[in-house]
C-alpha atoms as a PDB file:
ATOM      1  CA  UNK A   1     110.640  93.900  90.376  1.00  0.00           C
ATOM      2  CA  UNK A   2     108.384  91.309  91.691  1.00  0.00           C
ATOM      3  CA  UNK A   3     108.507  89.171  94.516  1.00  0.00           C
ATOM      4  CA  UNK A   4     109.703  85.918  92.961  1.00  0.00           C
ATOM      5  CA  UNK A   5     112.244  87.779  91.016  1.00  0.00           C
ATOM      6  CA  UNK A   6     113.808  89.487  94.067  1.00  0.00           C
ATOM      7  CA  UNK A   7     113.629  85.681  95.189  1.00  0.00           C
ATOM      8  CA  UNK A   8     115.132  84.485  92.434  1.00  0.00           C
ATOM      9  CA  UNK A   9     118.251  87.372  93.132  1.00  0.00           C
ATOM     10  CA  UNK A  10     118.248  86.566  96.180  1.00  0.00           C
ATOM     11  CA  UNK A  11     118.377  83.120  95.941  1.00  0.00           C
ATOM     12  CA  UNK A  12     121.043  83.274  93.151  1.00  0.00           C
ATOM     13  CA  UNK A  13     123.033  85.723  95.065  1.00  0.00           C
ATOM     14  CA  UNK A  14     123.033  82.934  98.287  1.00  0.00           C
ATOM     15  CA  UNK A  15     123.750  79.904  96.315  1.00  0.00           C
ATOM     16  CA  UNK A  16     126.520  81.581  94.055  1.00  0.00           C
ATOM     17  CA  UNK A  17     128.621  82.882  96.963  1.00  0.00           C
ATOM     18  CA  UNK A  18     129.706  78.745  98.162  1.00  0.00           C
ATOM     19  CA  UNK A  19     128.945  77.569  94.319  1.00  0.00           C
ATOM     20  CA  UNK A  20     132.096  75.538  93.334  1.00  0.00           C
ATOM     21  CA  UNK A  21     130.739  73.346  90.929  1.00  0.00           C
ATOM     22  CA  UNK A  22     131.942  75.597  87.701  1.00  0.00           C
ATOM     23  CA  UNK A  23     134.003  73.186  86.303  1.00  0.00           C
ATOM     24  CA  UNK A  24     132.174  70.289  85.729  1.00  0.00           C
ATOM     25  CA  UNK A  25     131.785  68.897  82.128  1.00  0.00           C
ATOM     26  CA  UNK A  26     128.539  69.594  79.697  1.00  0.00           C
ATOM     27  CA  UNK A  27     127.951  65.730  79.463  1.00  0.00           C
ATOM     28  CA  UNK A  28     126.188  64.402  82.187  1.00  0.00           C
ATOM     29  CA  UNK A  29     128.733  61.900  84.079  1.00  0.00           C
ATOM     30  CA  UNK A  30     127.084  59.295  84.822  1.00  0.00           C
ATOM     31  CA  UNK A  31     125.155  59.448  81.098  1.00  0.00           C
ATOM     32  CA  UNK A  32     121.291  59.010  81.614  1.00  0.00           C
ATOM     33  CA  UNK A  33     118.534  61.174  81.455  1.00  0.00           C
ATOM     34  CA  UNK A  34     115.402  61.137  83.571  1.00  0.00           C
ATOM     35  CA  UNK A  35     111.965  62.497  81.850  1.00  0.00           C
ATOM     36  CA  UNK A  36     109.363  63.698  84.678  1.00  0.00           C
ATOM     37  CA  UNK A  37     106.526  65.841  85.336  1.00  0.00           C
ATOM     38  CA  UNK A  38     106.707  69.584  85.527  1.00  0.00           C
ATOM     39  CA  UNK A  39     104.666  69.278  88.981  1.00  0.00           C
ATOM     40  CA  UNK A  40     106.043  71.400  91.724  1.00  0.00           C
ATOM     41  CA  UNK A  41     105.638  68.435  94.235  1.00  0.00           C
ATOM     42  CA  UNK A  42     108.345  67.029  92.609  1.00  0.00           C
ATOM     43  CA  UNK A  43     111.885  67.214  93.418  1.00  0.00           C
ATOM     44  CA  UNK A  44     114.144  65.177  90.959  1.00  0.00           C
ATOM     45  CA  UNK A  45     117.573  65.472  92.252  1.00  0.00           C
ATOM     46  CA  UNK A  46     116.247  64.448  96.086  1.00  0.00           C
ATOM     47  CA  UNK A  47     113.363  61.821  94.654  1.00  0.00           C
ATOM     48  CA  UNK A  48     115.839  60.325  92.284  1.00  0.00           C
ATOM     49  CA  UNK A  49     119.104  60.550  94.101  1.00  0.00           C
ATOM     50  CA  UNK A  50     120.577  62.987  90.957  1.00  0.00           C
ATOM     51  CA  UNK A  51     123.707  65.051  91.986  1.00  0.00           C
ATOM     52  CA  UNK A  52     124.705  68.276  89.621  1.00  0.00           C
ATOM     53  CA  UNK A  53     126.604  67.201  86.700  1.00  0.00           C
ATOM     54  CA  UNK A  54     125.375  63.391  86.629  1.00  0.00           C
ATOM     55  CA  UNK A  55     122.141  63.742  84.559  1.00  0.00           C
ATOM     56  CA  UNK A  56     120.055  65.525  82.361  1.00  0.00           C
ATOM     57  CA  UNK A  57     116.563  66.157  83.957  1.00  0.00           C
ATOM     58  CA  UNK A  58     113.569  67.477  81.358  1.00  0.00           C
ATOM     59  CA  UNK A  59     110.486  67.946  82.651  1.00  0.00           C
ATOM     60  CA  UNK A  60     106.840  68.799  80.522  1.00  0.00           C
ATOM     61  CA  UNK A  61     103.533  68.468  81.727  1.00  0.00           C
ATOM     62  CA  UNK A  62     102.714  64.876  82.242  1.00  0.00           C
ATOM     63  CA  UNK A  63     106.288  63.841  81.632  1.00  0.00           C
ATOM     64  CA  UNK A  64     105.406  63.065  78.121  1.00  0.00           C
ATOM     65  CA  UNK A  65     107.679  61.360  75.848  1.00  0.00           C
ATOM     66  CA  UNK A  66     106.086  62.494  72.494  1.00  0.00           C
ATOM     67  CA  UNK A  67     106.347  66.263  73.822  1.00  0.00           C
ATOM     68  CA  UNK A  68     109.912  65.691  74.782  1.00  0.00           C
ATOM     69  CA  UNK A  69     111.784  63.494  71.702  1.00  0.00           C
ATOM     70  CA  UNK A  70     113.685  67.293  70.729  1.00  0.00           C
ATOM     71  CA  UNK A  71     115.153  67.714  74.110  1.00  0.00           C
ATOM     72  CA  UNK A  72     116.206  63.221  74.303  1.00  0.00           C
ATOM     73  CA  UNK A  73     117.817  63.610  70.948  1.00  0.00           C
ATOM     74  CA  UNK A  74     120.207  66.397  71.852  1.00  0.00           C
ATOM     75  CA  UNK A  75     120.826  64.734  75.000  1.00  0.00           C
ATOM     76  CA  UNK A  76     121.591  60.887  73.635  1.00  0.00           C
ATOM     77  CA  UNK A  77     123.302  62.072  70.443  1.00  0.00           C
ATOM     78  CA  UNK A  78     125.142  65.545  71.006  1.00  0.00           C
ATOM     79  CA  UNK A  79     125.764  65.137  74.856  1.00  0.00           C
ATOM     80  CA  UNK A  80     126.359  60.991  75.263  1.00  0.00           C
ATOM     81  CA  UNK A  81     123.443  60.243  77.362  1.00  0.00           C
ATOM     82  CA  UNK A  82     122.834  56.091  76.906  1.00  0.00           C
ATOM     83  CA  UNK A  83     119.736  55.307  79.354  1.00  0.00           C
ATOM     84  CA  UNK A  84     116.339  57.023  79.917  1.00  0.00           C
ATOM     85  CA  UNK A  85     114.086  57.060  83.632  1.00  0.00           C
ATOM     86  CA  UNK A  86     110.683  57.598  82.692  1.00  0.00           C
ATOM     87  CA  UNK A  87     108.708  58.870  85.708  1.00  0.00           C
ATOM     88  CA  UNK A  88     105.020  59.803  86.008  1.00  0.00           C
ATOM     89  CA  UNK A  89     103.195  60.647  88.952  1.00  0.00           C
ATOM     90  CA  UNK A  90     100.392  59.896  90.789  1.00  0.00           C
ATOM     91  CA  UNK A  91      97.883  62.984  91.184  1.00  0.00           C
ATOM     92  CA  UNK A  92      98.559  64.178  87.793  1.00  0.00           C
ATOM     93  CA  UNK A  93      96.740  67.201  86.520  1.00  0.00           C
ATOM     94  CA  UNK A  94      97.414  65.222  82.815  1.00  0.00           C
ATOM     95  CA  UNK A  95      94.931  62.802  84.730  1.00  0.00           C
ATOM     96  CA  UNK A  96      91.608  64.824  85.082  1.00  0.00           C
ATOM     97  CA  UNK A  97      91.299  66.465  81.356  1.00  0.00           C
ATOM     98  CA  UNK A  98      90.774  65.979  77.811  1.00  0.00           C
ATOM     99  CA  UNK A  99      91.843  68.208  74.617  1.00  0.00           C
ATOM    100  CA  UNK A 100      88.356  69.389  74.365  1.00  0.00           C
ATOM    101  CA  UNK A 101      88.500  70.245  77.953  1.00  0.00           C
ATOM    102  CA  UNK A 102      92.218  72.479  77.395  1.00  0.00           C
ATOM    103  CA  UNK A 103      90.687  73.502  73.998  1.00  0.00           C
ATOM    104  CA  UNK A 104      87.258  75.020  75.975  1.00  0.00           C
ATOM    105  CA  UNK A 105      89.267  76.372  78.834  1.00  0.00           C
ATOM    106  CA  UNK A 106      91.531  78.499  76.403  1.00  0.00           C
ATOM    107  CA  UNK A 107      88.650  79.825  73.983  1.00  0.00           C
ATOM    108  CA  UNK A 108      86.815  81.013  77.315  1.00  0.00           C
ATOM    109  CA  UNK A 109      89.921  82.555  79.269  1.00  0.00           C
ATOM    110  CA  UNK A 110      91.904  83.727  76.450  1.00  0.00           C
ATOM    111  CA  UNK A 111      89.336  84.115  73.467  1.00  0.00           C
ATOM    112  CA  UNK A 112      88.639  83.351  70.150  1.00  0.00           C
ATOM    113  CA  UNK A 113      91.861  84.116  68.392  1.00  0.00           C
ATOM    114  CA  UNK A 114      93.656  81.657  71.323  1.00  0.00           C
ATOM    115  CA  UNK A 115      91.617  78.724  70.232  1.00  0.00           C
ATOM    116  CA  UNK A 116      92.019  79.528  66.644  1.00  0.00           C
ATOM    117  CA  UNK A 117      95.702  79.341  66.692  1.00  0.00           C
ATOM    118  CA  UNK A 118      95.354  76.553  69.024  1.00  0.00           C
ATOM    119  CA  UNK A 119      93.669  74.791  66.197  1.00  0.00           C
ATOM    120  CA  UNK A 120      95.602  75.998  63.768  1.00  0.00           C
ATOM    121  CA  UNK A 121      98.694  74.349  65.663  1.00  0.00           C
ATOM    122  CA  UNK A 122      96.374  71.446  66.243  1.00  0.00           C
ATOM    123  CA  UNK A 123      98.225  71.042  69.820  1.00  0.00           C
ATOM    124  CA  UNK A 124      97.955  68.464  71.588  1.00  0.00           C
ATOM    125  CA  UNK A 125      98.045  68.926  75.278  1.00  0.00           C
ATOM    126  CA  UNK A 126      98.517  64.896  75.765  1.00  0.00           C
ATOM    127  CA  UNK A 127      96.248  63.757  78.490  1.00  0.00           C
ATOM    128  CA  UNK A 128      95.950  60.549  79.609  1.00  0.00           C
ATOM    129  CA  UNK A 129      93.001  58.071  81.266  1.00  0.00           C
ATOM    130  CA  UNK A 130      95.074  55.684  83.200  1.00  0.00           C
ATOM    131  CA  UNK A 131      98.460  56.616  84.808  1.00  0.00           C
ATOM    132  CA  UNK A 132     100.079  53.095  84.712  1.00  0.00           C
ATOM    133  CA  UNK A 133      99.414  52.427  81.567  1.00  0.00           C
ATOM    134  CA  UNK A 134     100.405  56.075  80.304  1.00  0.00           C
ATOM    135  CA  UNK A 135     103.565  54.714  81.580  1.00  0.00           C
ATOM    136  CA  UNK A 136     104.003  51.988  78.997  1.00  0.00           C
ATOM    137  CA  UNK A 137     102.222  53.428  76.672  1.00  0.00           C
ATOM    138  CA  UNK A 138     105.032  56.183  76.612  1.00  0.00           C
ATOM    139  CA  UNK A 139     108.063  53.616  77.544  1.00  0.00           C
ATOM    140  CA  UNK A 140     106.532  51.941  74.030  1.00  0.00           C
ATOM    141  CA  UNK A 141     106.741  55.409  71.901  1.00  0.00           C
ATOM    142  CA  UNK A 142     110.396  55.530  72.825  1.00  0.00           C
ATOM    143  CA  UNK A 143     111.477  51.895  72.350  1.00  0.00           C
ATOM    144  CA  UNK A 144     109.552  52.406  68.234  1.00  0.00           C
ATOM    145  CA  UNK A 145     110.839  55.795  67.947  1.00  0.00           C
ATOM    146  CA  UNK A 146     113.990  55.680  65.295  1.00  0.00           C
ATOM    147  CA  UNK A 147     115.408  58.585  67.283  1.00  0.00           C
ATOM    148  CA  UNK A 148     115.768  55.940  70.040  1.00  0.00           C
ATOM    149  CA  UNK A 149     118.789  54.090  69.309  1.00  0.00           C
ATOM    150  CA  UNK A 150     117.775  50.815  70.399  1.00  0.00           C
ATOM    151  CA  UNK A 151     121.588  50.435  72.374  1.00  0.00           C
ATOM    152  CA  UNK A 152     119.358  53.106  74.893  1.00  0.00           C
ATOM    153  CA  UNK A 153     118.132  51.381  78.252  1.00  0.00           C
ATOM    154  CA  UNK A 154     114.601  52.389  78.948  1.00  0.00           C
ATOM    155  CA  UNK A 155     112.610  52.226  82.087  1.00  0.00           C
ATOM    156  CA  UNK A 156     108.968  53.405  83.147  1.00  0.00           C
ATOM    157  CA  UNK A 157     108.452  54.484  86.809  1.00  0.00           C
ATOM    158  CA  UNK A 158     105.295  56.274  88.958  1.00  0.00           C
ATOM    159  CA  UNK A 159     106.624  58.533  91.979  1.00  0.00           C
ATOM    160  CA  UNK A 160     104.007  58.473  94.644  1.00  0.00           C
ATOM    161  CA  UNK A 161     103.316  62.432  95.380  1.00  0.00           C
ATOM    162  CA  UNK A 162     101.878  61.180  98.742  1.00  0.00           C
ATOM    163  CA  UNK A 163     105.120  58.873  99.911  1.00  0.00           C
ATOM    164  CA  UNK A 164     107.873  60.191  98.102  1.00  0.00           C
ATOM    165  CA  UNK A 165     108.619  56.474  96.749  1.00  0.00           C
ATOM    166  CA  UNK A 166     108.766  55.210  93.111  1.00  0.00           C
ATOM    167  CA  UNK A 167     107.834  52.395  91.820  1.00  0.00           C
ATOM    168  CA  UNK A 168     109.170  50.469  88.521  1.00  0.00           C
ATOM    169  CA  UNK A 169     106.279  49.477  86.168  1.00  0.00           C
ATOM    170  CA  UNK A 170     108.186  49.111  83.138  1.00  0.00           C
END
């Protein structure tokens, strides 16, 4: 067993033993979702105020909208959710690429065959240029997207890896 999975047991085995949160319902209570980055730096529930049970939290590279729609349609129309948080961060590795980049970095590490069904996918690893306007640009895909009902409130935010704060840009 390796080190982060005796963590992980240990971890679990710590956290279960006071755990008395079993019985709280498979909606989120207080029926919003927030879409962030998968970046370590972040931690939703503290950054965001989110206790267990009130929200669903997905998280992708980049907090991308486009690479999340599956995971926002089971939460808004199996699960109840009626508002969606938005939040990008500053220092983004989504920031300092492009596909060719991702596309170059897999052929070399991982070999010809990687990039092949890479391109055979045609993948997208959804960079972006400009972080603000990634923001909008992604608050936008969700307010045209007829997955969105239109009844769903929408916001666009940027947490600041270096302060902890978050600002509202959309």
């Amino acid at each position: 067993m390796s080190t982060i999975q005796k963590n992980v047991e240990a971890a679990s085995e710590s956290y279960s033993s006071t755990f008395t949160k079993g019985d709280l319902a498979l909606p989120p209570a207080k029926k919003y979702l927030v879409l962030t980055c998968m970046d370590a730096r972040i931690d939703p529930a503290s950054a965001f105020g989110i206790e267990l049970g009130d929200a669903h939290v997905i998280r992708n590279a980049g907090a991308s909208a486009v690479d999340a729609v599956r995971s926002i349609v089971i939460s808004e129309q199996l699960l109840g959710t009626t508002e969606i948080v938005l939040v990008k961060h500053t220092g983004c590795g989504m920031l300092t690429f492009k596909n060719e980049d991702a596309y170059g970095i897999v052929e070399k590490s991982l070999g010809a065959s990687a990039a092949a069904e890479l391109k055979a996918r045609s993948l997208d690893f959804l960079p972006f240029p400009e972080l603000e306007q990634a923001v909008k640009d992604d608050v936008k895909f969700l307010q045209a997207s007829k997955l969105v009902p239109d009844s769903v409130t929408i916001s666009g935010w940027v947490y600041e890896v270096e302060t902890g704060k978050t600002k509202r840009i959309v």
